[in-house]
PDB file of N, CA and C in Angstrom:
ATOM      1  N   UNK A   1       0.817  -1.178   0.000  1.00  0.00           N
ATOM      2  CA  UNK A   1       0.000   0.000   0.000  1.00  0.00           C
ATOM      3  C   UNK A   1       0.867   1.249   0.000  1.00  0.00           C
ATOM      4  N   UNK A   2       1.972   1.282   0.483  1.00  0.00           N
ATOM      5  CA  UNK A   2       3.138   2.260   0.914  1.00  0.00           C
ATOM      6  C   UNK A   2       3.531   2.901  -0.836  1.00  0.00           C
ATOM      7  N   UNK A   3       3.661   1.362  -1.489  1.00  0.00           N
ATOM      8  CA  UNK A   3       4.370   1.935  -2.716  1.00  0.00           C
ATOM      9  C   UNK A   3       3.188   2.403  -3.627  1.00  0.00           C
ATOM     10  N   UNK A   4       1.874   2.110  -3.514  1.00  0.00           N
ATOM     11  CA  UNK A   4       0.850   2.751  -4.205  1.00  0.00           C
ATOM     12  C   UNK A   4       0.223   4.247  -4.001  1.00  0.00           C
ATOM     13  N   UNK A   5       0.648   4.626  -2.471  1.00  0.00           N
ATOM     14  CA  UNK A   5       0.674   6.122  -1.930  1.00  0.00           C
ATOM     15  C   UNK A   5       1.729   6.278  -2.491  1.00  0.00           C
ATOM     16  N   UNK A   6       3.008   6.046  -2.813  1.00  0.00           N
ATOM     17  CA  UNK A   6       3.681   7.068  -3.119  1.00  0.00           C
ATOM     18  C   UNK A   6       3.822   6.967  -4.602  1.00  0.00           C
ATOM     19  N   UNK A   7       3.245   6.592  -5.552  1.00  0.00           N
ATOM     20  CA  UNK A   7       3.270   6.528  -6.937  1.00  0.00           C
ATOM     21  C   UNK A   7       1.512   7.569  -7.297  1.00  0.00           C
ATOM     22  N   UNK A   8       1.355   7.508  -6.524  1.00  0.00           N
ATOM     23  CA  UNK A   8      -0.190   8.444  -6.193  1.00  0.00           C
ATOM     24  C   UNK A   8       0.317   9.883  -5.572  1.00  0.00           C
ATOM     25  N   UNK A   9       1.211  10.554  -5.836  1.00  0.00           N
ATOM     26  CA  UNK A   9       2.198  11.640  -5.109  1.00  0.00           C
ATOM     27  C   UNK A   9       2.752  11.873  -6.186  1.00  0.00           C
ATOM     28  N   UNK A  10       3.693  11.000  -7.131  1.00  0.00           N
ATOM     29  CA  UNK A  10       4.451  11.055  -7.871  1.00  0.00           C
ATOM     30  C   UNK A  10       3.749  11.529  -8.788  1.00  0.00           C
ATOM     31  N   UNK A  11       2.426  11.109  -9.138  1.00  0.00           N
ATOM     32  CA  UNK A  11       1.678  11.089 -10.296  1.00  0.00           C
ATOM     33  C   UNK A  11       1.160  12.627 -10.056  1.00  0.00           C
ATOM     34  N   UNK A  12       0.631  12.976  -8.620  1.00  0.00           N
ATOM     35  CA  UNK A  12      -0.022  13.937  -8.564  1.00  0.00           C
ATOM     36  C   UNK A  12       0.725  15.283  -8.962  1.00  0.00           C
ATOM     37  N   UNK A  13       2.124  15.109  -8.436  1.00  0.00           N
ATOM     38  CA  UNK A  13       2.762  16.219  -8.839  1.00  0.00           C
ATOM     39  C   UNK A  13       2.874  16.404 -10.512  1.00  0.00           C
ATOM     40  N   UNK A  14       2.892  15.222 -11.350  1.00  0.00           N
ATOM     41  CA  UNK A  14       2.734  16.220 -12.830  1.00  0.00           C
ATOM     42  C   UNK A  14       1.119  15.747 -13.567  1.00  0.00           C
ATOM     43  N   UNK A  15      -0.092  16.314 -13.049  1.00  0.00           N
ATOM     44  CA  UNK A  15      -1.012  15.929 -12.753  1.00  0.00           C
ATOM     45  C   UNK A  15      -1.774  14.788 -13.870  1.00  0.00           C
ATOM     46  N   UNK A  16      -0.696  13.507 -13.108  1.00  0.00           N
ATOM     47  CA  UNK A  16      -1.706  12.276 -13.902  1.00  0.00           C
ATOM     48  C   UNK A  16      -2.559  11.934 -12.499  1.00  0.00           C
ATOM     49  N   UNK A  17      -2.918  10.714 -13.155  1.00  0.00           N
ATOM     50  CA  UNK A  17      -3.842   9.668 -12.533  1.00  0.00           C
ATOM     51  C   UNK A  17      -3.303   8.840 -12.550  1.00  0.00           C
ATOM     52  N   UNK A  18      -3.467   7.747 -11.327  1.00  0.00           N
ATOM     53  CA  UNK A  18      -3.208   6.288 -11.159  1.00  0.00           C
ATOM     54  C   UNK A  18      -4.345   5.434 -11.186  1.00  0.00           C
ATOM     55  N   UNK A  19      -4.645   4.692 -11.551  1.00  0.00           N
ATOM     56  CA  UNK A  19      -5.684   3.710 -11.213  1.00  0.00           C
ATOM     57  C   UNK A  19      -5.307   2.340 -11.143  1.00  0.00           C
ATOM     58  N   UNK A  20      -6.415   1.743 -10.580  1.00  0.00           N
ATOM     59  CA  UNK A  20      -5.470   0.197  -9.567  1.00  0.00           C
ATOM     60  C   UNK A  20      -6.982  -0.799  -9.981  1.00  0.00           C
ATOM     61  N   UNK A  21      -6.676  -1.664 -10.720  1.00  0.00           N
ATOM     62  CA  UNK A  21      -7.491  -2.892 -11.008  1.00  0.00           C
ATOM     63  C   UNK A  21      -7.439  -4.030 -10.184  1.00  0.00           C
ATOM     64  N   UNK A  22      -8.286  -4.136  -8.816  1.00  0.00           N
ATOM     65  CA  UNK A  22      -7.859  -5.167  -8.035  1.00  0.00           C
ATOM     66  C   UNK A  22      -9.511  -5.916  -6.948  1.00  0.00           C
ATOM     67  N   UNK A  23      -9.073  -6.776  -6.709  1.00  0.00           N
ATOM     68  CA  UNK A  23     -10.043  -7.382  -6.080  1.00  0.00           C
ATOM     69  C   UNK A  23      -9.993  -7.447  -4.527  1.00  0.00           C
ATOM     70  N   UNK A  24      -8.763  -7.179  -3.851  1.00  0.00           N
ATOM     71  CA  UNK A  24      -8.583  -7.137  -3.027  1.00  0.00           C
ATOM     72  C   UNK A  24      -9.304  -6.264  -1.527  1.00  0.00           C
ATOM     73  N   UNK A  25      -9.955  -6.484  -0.753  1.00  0.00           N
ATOM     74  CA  UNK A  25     -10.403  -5.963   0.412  1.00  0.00           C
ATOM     75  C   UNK A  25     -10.120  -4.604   0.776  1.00  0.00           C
ATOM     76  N   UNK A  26      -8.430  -5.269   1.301  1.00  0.00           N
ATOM     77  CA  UNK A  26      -7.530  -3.831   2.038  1.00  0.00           C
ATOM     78  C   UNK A  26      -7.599  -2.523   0.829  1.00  0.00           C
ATOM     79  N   UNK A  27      -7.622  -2.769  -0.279  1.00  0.00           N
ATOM     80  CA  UNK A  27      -7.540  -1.656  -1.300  1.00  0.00           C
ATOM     81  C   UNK A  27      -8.443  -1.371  -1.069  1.00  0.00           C
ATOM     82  N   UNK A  28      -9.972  -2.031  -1.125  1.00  0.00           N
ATOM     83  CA  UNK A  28     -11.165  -1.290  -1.644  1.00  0.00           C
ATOM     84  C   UNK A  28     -11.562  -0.557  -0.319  1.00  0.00           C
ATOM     85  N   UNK A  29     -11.388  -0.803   1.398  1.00  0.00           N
ATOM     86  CA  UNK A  29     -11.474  -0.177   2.117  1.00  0.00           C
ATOM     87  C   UNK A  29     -10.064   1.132   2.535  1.00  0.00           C
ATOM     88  N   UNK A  30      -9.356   1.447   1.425  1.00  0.00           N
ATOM     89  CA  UNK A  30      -8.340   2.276   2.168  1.00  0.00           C
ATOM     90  C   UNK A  30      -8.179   3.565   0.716  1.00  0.00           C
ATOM     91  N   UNK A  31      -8.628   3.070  -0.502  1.00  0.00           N
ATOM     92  CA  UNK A  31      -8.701   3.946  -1.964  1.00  0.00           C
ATOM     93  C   UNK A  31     -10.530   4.524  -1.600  1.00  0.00           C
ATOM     94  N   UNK A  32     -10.829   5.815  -1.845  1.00  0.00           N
ATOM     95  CA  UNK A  32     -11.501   6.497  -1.703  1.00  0.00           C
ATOM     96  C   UNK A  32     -12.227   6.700  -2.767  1.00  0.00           C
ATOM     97  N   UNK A  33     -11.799   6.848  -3.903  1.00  0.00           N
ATOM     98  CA  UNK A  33     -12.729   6.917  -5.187  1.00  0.00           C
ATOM     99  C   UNK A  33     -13.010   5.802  -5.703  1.00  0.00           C
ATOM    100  N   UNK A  34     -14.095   5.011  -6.065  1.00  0.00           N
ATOM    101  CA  UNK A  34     -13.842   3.937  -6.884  1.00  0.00           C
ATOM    102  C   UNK A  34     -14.648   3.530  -7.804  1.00  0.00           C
ATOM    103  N   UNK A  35     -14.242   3.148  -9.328  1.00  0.00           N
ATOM    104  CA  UNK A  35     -15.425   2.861 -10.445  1.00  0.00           C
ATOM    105  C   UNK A  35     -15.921   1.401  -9.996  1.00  0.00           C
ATOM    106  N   UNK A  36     -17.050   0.853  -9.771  1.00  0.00           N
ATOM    107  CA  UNK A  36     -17.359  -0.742  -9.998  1.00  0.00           C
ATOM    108  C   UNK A  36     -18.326  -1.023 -10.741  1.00  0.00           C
ATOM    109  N   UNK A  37     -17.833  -2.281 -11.383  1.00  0.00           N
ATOM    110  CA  UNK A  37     -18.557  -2.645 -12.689  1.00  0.00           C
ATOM    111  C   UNK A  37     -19.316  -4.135 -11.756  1.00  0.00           C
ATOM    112  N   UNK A  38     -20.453  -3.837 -12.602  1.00  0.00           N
ATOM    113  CA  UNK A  38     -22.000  -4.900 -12.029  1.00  0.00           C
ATOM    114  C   UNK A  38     -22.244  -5.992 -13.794  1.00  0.00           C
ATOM    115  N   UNK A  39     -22.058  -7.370 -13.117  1.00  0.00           N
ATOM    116  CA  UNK A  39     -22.672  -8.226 -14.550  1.00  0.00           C
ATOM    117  C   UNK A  39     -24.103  -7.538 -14.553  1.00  0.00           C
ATOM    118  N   UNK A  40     -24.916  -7.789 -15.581  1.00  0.00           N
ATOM    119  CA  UNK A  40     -26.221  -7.532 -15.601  1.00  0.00           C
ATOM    120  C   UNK A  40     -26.903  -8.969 -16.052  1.00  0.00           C
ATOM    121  N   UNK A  41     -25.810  -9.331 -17.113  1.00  0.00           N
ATOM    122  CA  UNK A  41     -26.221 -10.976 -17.884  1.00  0.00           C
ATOM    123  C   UNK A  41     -26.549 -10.527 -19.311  1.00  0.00           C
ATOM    124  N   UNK A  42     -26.416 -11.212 -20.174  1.00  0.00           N
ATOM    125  CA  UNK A  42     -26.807 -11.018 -21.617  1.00  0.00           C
ATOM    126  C   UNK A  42     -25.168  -9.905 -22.031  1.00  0.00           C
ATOM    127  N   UNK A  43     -24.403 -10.108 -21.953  1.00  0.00           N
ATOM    128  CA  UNK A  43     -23.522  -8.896 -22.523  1.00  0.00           C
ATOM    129  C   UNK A  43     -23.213  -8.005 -21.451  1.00  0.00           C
ATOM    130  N   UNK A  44     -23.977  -7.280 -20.815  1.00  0.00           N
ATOM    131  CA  UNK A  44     -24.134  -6.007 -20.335  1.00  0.00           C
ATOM    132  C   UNK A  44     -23.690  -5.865 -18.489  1.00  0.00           C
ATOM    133  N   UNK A  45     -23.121  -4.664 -18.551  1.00  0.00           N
ATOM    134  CA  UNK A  45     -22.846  -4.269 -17.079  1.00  0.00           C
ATOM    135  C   UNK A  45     -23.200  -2.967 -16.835  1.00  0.00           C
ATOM    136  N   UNK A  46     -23.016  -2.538 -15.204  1.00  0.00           N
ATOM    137  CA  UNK A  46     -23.653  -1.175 -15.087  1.00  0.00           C
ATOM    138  C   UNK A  46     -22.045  -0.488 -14.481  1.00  0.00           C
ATOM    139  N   UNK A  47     -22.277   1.000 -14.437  1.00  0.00           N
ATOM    140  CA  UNK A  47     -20.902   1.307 -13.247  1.00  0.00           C
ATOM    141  C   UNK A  47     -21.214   2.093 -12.802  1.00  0.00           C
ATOM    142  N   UNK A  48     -20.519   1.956 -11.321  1.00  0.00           N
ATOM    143  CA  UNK A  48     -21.207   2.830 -10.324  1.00  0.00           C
ATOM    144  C   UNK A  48     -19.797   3.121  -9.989  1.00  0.00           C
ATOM    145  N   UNK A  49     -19.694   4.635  -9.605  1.00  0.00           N
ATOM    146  CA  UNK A  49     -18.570   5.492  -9.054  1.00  0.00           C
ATOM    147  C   UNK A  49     -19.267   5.661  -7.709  1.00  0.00           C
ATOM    148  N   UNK A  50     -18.247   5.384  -6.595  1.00  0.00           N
ATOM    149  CA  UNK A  50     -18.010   5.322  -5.437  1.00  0.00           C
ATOM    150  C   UNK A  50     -17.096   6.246  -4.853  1.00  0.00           C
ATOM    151  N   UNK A  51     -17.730   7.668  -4.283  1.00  0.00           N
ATOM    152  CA  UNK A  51     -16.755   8.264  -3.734  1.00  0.00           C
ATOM    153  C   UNK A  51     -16.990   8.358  -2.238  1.00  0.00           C
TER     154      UNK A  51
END
């Protein structure tokens, strides 16, 4: 998590974005913004931004 705060610093200073594709718990309770994608079935999903 240490090296993902500080690549989230790095980035901020020449103003990119990081984004993190993961399934993991500790991420999803400690990252503050987050897109999640919903199956629907037939093809299709929904996304919900989580701030």
């Amino acid at each position: 998590m240490s090296t993902l705060e500080k690549l989230q610093q790095i980035a901020g200073q020449s103003s990119r974005r990081v984004g993190i594709i993961s399934h993991r718990l500790e991420l999803d309770e400690r990252i503050p913004v987050q897109i999640k994608l919903k199956k629907q079935g037939e093809g299709r999903s929904s996304v919900d931004i989580v701030l």
